[in-house]
Structure formats: structure tokens, C-alpha cells
Protein backbone atom coordinates (compact mmCIF):
# COMPACT_ATOMS: atom_id res chain seq x y z
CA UNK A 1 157.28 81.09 80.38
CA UNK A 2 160.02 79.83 78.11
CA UNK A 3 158.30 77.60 75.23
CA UNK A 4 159.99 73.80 74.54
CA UNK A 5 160.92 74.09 70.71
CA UNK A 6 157.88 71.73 70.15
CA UNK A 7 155.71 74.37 72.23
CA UNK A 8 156.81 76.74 69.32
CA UNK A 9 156.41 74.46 66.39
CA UNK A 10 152.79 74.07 67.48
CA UNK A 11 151.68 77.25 68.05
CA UNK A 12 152.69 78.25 64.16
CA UNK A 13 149.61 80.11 62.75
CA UNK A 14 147.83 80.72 66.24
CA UNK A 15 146.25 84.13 66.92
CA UNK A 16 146.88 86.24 70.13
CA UNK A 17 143.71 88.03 71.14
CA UNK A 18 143.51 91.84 70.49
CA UNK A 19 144.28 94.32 73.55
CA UNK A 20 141.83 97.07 73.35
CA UNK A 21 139.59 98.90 75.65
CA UNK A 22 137.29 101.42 76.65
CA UNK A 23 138.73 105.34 76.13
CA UNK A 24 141.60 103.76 73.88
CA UNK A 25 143.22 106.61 72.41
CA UNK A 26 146.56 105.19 70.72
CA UNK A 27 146.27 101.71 69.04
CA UNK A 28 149.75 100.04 68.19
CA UNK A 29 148.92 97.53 65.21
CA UNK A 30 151.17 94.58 64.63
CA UNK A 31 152.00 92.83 61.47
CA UNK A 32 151.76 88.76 63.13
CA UNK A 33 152.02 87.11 66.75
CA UNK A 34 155.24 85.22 66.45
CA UNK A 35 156.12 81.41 67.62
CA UNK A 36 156.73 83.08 70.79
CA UNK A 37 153.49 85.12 71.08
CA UNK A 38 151.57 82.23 70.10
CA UNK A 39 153.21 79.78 71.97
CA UNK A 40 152.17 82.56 75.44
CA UNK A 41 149.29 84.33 74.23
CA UNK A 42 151.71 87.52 74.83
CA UNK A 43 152.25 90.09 72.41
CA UNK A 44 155.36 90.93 71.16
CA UNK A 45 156.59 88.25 73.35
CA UNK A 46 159.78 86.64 72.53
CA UNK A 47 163.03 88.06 74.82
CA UNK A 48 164.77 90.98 72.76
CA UNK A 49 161.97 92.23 71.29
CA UNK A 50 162.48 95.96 71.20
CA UNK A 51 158.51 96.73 70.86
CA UNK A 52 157.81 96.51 75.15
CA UNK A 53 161.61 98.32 76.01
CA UNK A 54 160.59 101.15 73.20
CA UNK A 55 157.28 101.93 75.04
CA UNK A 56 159.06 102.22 78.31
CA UNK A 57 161.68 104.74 76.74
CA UNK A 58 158.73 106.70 75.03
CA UNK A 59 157.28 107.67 78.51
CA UNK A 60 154.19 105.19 77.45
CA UNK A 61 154.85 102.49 80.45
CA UNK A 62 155.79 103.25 84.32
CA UNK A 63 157.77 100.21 84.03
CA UNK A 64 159.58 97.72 81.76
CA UNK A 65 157.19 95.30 80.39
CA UNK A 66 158.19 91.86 79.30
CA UNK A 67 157.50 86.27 66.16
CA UNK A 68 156.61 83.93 62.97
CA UNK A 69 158.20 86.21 60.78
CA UNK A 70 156.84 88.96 58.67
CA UNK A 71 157.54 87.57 56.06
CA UNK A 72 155.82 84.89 56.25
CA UNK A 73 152.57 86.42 56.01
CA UNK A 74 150.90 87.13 52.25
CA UNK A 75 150.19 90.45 50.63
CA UNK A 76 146.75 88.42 50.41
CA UNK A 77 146.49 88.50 54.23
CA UNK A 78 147.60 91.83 54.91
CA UNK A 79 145.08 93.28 52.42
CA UNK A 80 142.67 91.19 54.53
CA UNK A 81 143.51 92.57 57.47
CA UNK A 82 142.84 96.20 56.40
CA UNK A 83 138.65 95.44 56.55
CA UNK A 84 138.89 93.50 60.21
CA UNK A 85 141.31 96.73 61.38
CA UNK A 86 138.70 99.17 60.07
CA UNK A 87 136.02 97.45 61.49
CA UNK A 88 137.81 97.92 64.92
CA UNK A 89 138.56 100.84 64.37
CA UNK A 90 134.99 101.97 64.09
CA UNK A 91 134.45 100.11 67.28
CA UNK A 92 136.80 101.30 69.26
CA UNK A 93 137.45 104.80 68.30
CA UNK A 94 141.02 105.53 68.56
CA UNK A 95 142.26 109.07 68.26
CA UNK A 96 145.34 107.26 66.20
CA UNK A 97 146.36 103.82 64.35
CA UNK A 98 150.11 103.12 64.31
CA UNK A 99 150.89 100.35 62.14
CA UNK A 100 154.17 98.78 63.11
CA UNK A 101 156.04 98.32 59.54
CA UNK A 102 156.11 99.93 56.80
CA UNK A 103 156.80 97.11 54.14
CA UNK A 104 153.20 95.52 55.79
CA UNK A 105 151.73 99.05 55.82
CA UNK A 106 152.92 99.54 52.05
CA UNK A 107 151.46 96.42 51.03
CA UNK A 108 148.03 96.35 52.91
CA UNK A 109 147.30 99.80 52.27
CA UNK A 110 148.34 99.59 48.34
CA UNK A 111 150.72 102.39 49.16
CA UNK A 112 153.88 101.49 47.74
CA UNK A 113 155.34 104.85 48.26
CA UNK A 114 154.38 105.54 51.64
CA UNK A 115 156.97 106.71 54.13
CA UNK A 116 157.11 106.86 58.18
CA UNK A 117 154.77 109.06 60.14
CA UNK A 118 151.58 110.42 59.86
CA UNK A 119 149.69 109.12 56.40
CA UNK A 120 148.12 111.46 54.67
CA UNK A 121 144.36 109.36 55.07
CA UNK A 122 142.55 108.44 57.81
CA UNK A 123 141.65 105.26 58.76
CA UNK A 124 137.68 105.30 60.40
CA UNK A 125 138.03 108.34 61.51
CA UNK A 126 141.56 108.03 63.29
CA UNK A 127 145.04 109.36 62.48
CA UNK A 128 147.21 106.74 60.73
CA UNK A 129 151.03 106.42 61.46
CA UNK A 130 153.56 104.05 60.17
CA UNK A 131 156.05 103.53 63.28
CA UNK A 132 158.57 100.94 62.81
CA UNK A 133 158.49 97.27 63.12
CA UNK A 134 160.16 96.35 66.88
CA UNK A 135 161.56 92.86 65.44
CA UNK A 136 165.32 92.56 65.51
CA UNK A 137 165.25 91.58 61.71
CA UNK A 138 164.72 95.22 61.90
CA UNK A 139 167.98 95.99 62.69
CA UNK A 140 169.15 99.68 61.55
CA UNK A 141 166.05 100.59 64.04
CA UNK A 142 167.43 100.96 68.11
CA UNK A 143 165.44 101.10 71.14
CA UNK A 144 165.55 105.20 71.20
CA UNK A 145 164.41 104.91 67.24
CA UNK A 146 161.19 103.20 67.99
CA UNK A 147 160.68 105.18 71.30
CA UNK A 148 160.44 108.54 69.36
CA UNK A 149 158.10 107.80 66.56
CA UNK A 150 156.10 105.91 69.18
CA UNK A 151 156.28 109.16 70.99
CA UNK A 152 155.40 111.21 68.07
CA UNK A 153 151.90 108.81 67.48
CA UNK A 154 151.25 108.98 71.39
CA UNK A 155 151.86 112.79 71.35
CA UNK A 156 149.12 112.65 68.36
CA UNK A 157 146.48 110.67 70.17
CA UNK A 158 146.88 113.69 73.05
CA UNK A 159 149.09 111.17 75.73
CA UNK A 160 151.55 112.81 77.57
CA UNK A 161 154.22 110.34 78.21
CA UNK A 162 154.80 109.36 81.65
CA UNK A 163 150.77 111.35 82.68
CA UNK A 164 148.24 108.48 81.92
């Protein structure tokens, strides 16, 4: 589905639904569902997004899988978040959290110094990686970059690429 630019101006501020289930083991946690993703109620939907290609070249997908902008969203809102991701988290019980962005990370977390990778805390009980943002603003980051350190968090929650 290719939204009519009017199809994207309204769907500015809608929420995509989370996509988690029973036994998950690696949970990938964006920063915002873009125009596109809340035009389709797809994640990480618009075309060129690197985040679906990157899972396929980390051995995550069998198959190539088919937003607002970060910075858009408030430090306010991102330390928000943190409570409703821990909650989840709880829930769901996740062997590893990879947030997706490191500025977002940095600012939810109140870890301004915070690099990619594993964090030194855990987050209810899980792992927590910083893996970085898919969005083309991202641009110093390629396809292979975000396969490997989506790799290296998969690899963490015990999935052998290309197994499961």
C-alpha cells in the first residue's frame, strides 16, 4: 500500500501496535512509527528503510521483508517510554532489549555517555543493546552495519541466524 500524501498527513501521531509473542527471545525497540508506519499499521514501513533488509542480512529472516522523524519526538516522551518498555519487558521476558538509536537510548535512559552494544544494566531482567537506528537520516550506517550489531544482540538472546 502506497499512502496519498493526505493518507500521511493524517496518520501524524498514530501508534502501530507492538509485535511481541510468546517465547520472544530478542525484542528490537523502535524510537517512533513514521507517516508511513502509521499511515499502514507496518513497522518500519516506508520503502528504503534499511531496518527489514538488515534483518534479512543478519540471518534473522528466511526472506526479505517489506517514519515521523526522530526528532520529532521529546526527551519528555522518550523518558516516558522507558516505564511502558519495562513494564513489557516484565511481561514478556526477553532474553535481550535492542533499542534502535542511540541519541533516543542516550536520552531515555539519562545516559549521555552511552555507546553501541551491550549496556552495562539490565533492563527487567533482560540484556540491553543499543543497535543503530535503520532510518536513512542515519546515513554513515549501511545495510551490512545494522546486520552485524543486529547479529551480535540476536547471537546474545541465543538465535542462531538462519536456525529459528
Amino acid at each position: 500500500m502506497r499512502p496519498t500524501p493526505a493518507e500521511l498527513r493524517a496518520s501524524y501521531g498514530r501508534t502501530v501496535p507492538d509485535l511481541v509473542g510468546p517465547g520472544v527471545r530478542l525484542l528490537i525497540v523502535g524510537i517512533n512509527p513514521g507517516l508511513w508506519s502509521g499511515a499502514t499499521g507496518a513497522h518500519f514501513a516506508r520503502p528504503g528503510n534499511r531496518f527489514y533488509p538488515a534483518l534479512h542480512a543478519a540471518g534473522l529472516t528466511g526472506h526479505p521483508l517489506a517514519t515521523a522523524r526522530a526528532d520529532e519526538v521529546s526527551a519528555a516522551d522518550l523518558r516516558d517510554g522507558v516505564a511502558r518498555l519495562e513494564r513489557l519487558v516484565a511481561e514478556v521476558r526477553p532474553a535481550v532489549v535492542a533499542v534502535a538509536g542511540i541519541t533516543a537510548y542516550r536520552t531515555a535512559f539519562r545516559r549521555p555517555r552511552a555507546t553501541a552494544g551491550r549496556q552495562p544494566e539490565t533492563l527487567a531482567g533482560a540484556e540491553l543493546w543499543v543497535v543503530p537506528n535503520p532510518s536513512g537520516l542515519n546515513a554513515h550506517e549501511t545495510v551490512a552495519s545494522l546486520a552485524a550489531a543486529f547479529a551480535e544482540a540476536a547471537t546474545a538472546a541465543g538465535i542462531d541466524p538462519l536456525e529459528d
